[in-house]
C-alpha atoms as a PDB file:
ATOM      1  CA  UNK A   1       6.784 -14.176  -9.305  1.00  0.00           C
ATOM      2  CA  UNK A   2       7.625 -14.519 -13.009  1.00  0.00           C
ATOM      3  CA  UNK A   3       6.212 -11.869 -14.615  1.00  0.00           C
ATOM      4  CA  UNK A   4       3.913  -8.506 -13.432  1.00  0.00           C
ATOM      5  CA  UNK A   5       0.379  -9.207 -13.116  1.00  0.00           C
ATOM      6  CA  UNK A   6      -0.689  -6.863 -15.895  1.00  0.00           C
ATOM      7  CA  UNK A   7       1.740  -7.489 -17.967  1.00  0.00           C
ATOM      8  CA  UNK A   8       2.057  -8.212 -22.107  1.00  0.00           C
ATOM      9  CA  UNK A   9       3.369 -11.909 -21.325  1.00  0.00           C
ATOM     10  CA  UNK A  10       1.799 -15.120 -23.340  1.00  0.00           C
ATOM     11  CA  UNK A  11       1.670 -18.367 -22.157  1.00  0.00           C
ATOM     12  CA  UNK A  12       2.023 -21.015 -25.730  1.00  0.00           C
ATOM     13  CA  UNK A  13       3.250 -23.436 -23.621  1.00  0.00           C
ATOM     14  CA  UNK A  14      -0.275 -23.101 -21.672  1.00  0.00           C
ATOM     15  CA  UNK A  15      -1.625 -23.433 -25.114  1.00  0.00           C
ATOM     16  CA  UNK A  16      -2.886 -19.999 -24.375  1.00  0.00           C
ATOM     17  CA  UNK A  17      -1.133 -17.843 -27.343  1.00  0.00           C
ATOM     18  CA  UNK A  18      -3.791 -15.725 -28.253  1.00  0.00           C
ATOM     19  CA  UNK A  19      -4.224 -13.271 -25.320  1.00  0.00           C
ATOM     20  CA  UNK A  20      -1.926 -11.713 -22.898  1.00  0.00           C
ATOM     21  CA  UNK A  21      -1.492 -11.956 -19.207  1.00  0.00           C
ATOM     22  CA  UNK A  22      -3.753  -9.298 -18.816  1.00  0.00           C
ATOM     23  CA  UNK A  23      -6.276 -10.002 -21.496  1.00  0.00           C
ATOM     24  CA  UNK A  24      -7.456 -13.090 -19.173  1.00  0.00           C
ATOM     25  CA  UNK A  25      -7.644 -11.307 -16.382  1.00  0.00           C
ATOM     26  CA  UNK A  26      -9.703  -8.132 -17.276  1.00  0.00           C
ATOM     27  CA  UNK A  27     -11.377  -8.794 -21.076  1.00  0.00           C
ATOM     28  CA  UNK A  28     -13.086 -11.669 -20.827  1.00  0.00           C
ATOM     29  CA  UNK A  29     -13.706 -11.638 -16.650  1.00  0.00           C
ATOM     30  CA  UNK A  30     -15.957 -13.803 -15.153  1.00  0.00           C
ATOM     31  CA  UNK A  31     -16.462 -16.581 -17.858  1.00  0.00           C
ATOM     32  CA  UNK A  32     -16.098 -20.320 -17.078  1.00  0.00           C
ATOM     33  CA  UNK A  33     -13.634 -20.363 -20.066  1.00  0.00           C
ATOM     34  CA  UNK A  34     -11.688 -16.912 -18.257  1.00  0.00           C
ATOM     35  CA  UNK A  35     -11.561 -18.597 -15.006  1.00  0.00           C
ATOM     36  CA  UNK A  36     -10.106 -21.817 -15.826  1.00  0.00           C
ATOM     37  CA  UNK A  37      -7.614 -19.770 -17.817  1.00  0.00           C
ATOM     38  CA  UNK A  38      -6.533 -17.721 -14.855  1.00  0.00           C
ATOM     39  CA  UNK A  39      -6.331 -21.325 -12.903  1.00  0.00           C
ATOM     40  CA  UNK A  40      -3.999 -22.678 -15.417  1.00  0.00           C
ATOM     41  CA  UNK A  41      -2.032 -19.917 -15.709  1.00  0.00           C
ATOM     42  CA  UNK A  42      -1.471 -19.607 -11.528  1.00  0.00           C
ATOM     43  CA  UNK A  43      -1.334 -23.313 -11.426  1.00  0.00           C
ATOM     44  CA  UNK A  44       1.833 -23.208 -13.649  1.00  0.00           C
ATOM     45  CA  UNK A  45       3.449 -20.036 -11.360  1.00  0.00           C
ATOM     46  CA  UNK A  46       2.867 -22.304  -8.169  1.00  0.00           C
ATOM     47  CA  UNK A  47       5.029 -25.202 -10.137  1.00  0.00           C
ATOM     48  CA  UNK A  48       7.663 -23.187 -11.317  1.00  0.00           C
ATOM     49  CA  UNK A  49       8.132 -21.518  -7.371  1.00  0.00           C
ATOM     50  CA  UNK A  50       7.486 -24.985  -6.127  1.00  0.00           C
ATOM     51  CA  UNK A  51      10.672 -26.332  -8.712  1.00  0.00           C
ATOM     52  CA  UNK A  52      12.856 -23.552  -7.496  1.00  0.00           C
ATOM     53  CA  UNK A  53      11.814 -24.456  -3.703  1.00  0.00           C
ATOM     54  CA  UNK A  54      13.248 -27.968  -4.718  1.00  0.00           C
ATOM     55  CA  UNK A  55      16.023 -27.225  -6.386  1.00  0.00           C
ATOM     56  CA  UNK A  56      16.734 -24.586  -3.595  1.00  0.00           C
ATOM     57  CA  UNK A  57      16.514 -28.079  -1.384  1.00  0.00           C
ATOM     58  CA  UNK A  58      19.553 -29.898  -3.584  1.00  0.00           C
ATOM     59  CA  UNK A  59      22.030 -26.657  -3.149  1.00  0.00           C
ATOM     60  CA  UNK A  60      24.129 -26.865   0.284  1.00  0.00           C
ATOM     61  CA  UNK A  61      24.921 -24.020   2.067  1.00  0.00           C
ATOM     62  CA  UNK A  62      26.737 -24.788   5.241  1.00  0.00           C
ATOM     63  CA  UNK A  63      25.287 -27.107   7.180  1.00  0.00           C
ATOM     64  CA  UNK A  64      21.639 -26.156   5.776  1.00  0.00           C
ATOM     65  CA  UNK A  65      20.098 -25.794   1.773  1.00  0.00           C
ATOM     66  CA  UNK A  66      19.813 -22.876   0.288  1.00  0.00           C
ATOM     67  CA  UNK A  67      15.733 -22.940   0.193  1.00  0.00           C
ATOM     68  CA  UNK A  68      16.243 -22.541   4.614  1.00  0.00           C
ATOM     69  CA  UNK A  69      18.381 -19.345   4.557  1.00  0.00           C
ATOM     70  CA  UNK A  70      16.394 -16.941   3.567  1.00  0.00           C
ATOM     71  CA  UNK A  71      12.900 -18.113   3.887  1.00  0.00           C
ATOM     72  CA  UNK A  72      11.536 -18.340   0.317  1.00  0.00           C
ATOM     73  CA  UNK A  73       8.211 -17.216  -0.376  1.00  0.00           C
ATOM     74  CA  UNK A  74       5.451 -17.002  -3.308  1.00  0.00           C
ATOM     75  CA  UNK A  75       2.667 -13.867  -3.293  1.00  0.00           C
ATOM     76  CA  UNK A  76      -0.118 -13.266  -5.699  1.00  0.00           C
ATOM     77  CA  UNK A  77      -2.237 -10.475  -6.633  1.00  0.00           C
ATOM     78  CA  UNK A  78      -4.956 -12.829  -7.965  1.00  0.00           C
ATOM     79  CA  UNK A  79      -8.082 -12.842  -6.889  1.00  0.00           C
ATOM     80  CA  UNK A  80      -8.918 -15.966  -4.824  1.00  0.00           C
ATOM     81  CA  UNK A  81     -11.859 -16.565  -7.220  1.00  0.00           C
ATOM     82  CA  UNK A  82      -9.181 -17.552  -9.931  1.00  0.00           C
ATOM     83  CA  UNK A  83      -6.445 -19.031  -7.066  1.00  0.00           C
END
């Protein structure tokens, strides 16, 4: 949604400055510490698509919102061990 999945992004807000995006998800895979990482960091995608979807709600268009017409929608790459 934000960014690709293997891609050089940080995440300091996170408090996760010290890898990249995919660092987490393919040097370190499989440890308790890794997966919790990858949780946080899809946790914080879902919020950010869920504050567009309700800021999409607050814009009128017509007689509907802008988050009806089109139909938004959020996919992931993730594995669903990490989701």
């Amino acid at each position: 949604m934000l960014t690709k999945c293997q891609s050089l992004t940080r995440f300091p807000w996170l408090g996760l400055a010290g890898n990249r995006h995919h660092d987490y998800t393919h040097n370190v895979a499989g440890s308790a510490l890794q997966q919790r990482t990858m949780r946080d960091i899809c946790r914080w995608h879902v919020e950010e698509f869920a504050y567009l979807l309700e800021r999409m709600k607050s814009i009128p268009k017509g007689t509907a919102t802008c988050s009806t017409t089109p139909a938004p929608c959020s996919c992931t790459s993730t594995p669903s061990q990490f989701a």
